[in-house]
C-alpha atoms as a PDB file:
ATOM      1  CA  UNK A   1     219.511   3.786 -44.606  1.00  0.00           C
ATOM      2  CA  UNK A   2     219.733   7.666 -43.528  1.00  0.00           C
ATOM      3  CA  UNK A   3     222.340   8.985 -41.770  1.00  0.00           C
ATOM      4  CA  UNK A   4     219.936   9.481 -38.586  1.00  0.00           C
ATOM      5  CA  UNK A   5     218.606   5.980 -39.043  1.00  0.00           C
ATOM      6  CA  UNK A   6     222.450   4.904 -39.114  1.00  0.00           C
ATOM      7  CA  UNK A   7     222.985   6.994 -35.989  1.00  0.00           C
ATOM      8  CA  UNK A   8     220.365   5.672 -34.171  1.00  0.00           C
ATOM      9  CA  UNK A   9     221.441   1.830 -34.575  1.00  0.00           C
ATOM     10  CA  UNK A  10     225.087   2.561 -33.731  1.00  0.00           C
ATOM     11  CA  UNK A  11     223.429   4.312 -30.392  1.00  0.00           C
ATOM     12  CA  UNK A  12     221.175   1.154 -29.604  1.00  0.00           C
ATOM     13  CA  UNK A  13     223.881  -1.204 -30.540  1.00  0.00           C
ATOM     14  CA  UNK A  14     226.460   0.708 -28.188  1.00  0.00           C
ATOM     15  CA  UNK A  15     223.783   1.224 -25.420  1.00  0.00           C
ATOM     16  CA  UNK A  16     223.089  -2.319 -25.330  1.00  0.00           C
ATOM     17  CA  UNK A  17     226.386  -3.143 -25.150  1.00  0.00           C
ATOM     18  CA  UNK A  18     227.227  -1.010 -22.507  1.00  0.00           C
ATOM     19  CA  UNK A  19     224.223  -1.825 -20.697  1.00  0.00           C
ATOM     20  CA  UNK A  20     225.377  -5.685 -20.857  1.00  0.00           C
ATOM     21  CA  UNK A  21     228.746  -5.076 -19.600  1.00  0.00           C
ATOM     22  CA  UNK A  22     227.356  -3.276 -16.900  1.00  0.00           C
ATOM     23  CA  UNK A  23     224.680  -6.053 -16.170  1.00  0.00           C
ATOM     24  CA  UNK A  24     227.635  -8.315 -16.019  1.00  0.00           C
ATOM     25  CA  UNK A  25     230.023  -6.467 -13.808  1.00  0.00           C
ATOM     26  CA  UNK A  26     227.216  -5.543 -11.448  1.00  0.00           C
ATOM     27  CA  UNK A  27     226.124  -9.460 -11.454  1.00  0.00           C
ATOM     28  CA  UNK A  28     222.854  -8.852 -12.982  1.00  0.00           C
ATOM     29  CA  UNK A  29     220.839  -9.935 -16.066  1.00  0.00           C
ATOM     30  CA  UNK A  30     218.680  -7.955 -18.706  1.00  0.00           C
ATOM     31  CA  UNK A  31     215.995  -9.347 -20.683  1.00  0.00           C
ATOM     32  CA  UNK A  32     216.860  -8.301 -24.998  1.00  0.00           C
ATOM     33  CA  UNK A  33     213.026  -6.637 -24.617  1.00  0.00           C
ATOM     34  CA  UNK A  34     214.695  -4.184 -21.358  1.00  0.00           C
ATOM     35  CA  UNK A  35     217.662  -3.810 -23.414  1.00  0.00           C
ATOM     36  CA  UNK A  36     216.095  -2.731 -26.204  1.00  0.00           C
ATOM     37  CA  UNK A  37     214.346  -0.305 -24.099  1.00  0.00           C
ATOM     38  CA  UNK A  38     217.070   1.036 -22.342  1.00  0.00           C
ATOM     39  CA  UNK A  39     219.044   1.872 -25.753  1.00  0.00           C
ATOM     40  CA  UNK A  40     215.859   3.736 -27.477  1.00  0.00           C
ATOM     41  CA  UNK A  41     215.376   5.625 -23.894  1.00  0.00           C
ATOM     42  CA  UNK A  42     219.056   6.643 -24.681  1.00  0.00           C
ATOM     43  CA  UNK A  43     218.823   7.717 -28.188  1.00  0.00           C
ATOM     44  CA  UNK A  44     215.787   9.774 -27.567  1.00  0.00           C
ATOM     45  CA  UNK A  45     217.518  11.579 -24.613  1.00  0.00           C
ATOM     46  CA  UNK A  46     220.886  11.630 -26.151  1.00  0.00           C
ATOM     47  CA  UNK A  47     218.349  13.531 -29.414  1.00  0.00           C
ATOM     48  CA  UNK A  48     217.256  15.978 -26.641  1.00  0.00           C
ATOM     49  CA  UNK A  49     220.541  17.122 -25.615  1.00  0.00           C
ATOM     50  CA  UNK A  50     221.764  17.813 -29.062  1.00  0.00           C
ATOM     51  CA  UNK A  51     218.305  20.118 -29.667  1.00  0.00           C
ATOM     52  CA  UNK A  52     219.348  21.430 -26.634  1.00  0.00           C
ATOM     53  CA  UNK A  53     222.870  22.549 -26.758  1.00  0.00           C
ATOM     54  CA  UNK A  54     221.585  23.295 -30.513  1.00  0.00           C
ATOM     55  CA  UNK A  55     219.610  26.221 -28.377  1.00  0.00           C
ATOM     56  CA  UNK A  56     221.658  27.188 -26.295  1.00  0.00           C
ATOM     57  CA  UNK A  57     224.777  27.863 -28.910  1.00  0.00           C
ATOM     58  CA  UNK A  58     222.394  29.430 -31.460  1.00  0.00           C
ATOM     59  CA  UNK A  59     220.883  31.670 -28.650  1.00  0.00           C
ATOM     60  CA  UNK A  60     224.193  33.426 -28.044  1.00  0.00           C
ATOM     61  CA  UNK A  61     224.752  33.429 -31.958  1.00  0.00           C
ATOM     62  CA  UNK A  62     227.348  30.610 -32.135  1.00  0.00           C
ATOM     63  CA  UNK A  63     226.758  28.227 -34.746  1.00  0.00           C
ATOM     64  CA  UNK A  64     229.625  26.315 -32.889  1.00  0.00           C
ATOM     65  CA  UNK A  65     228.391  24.026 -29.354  1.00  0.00           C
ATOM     66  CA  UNK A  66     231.706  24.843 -26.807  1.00  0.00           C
ATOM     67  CA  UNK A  67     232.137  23.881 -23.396  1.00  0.00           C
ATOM     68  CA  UNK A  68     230.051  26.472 -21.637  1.00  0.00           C
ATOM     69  CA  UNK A  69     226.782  25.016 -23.836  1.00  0.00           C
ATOM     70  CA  UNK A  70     227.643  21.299 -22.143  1.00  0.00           C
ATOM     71  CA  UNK A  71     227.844  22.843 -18.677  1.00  0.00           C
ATOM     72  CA  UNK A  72     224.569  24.748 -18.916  1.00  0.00           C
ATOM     73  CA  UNK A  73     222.950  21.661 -20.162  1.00  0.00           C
ATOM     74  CA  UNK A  74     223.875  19.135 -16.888  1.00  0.00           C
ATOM     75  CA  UNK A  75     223.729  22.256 -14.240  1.00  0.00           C
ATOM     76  CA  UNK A  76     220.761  20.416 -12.723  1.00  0.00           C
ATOM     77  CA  UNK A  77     222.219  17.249 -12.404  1.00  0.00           C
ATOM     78  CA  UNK A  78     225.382  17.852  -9.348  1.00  0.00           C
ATOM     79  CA  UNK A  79     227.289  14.865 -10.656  1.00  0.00           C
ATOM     80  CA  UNK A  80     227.358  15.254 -13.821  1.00  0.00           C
ATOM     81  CA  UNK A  81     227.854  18.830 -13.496  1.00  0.00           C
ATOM     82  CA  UNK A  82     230.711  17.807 -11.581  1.00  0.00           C
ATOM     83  CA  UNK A  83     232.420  15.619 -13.789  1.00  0.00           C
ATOM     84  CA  UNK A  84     231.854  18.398 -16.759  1.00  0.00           C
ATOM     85  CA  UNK A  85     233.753  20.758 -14.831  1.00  0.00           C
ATOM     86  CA  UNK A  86     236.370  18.426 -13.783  1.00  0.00           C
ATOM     87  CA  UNK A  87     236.882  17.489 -17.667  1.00  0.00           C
ATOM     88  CA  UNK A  88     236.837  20.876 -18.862  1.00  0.00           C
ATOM     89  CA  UNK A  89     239.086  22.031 -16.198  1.00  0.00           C
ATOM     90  CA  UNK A  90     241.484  19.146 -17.446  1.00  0.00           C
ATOM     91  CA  UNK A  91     241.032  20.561 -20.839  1.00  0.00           C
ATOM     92  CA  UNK A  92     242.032  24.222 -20.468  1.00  0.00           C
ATOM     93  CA  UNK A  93     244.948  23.491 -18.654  1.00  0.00           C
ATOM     94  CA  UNK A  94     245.833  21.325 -21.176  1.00  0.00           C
ATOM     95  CA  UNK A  95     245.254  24.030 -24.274  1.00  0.00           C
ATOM     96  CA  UNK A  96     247.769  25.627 -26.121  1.00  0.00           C
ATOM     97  CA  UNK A  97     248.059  29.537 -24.536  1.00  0.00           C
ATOM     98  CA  UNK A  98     246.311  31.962 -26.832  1.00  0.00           C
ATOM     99  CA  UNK A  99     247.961  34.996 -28.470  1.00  0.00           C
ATOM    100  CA  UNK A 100     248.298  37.635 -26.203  1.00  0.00           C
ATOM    101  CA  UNK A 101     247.660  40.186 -28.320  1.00  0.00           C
ATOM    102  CA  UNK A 102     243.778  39.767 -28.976  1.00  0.00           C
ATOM    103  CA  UNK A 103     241.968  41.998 -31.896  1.00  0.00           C
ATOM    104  CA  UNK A 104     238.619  43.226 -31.147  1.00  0.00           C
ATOM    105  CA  UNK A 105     236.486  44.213 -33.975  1.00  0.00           C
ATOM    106  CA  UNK A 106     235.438  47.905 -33.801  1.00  0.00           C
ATOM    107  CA  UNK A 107     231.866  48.981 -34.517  1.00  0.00           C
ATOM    108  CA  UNK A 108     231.155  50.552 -37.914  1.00  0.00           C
ATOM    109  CA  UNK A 109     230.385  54.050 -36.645  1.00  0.00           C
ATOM    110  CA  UNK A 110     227.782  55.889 -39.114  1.00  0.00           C
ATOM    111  CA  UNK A 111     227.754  59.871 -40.084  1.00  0.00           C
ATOM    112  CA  UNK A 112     224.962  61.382 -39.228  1.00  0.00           C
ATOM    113  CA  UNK A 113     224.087  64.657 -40.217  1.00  0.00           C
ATOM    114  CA  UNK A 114     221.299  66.429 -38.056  1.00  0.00           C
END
């Protein structure tokens, strides 16, 4: 088995776990053929947000997916864009404090002679 292959069962078998707890704190039942539905609805959407934030960190020439990326992905969707911020607030306040003393590459500068 692949690695995406392995991926994609521990997604199913976690989504229809999830789903079942759910079911049975909300006092409802789900047939194994929903279920099974359900979890391959989630991997294929939890496939497009990876291509997505994929995008969005190699459009501003990151090769690395940061907070801003996850935020630009839900900004349609108000709660989850709320509980993003909420999170990431949580995490910068609870971040280290970065040297104060930044470096900032300078640009090679070229001679020209005209």
């Amino acid at each position: 088995m692949n690695t995406e292959q392995q991926i994609k069962q521990h997604i199913c078998t976690y989504s229809k776990r999830i789903t079942g707890e759910a079911g049975d704190q909300l006092g409802m039942k789900f047939e194994s053929h929903a279920l099974d539905l359900i979890a391959e609805l989630t991997y294929k959407k939890l496939s497009l947000y990876g291509a997505d934030l994929e995008a969005f960190a190699k459009h501003a020439r990151r090769s690395m997916v940061t907070a801003d990326d996850v935020k630009l992905l839900v900004r349609r969707n108000d709660s989850l864009k709320k509980l993003v911020d909420e999170k990431a607030q949580r995490l910068q306040e609870n971040k280290p404090p970065e040297a104060t003393g930044s470096v900032k590459r300078k640009r090679k500068t070229t001679n020209s002679t005209s």
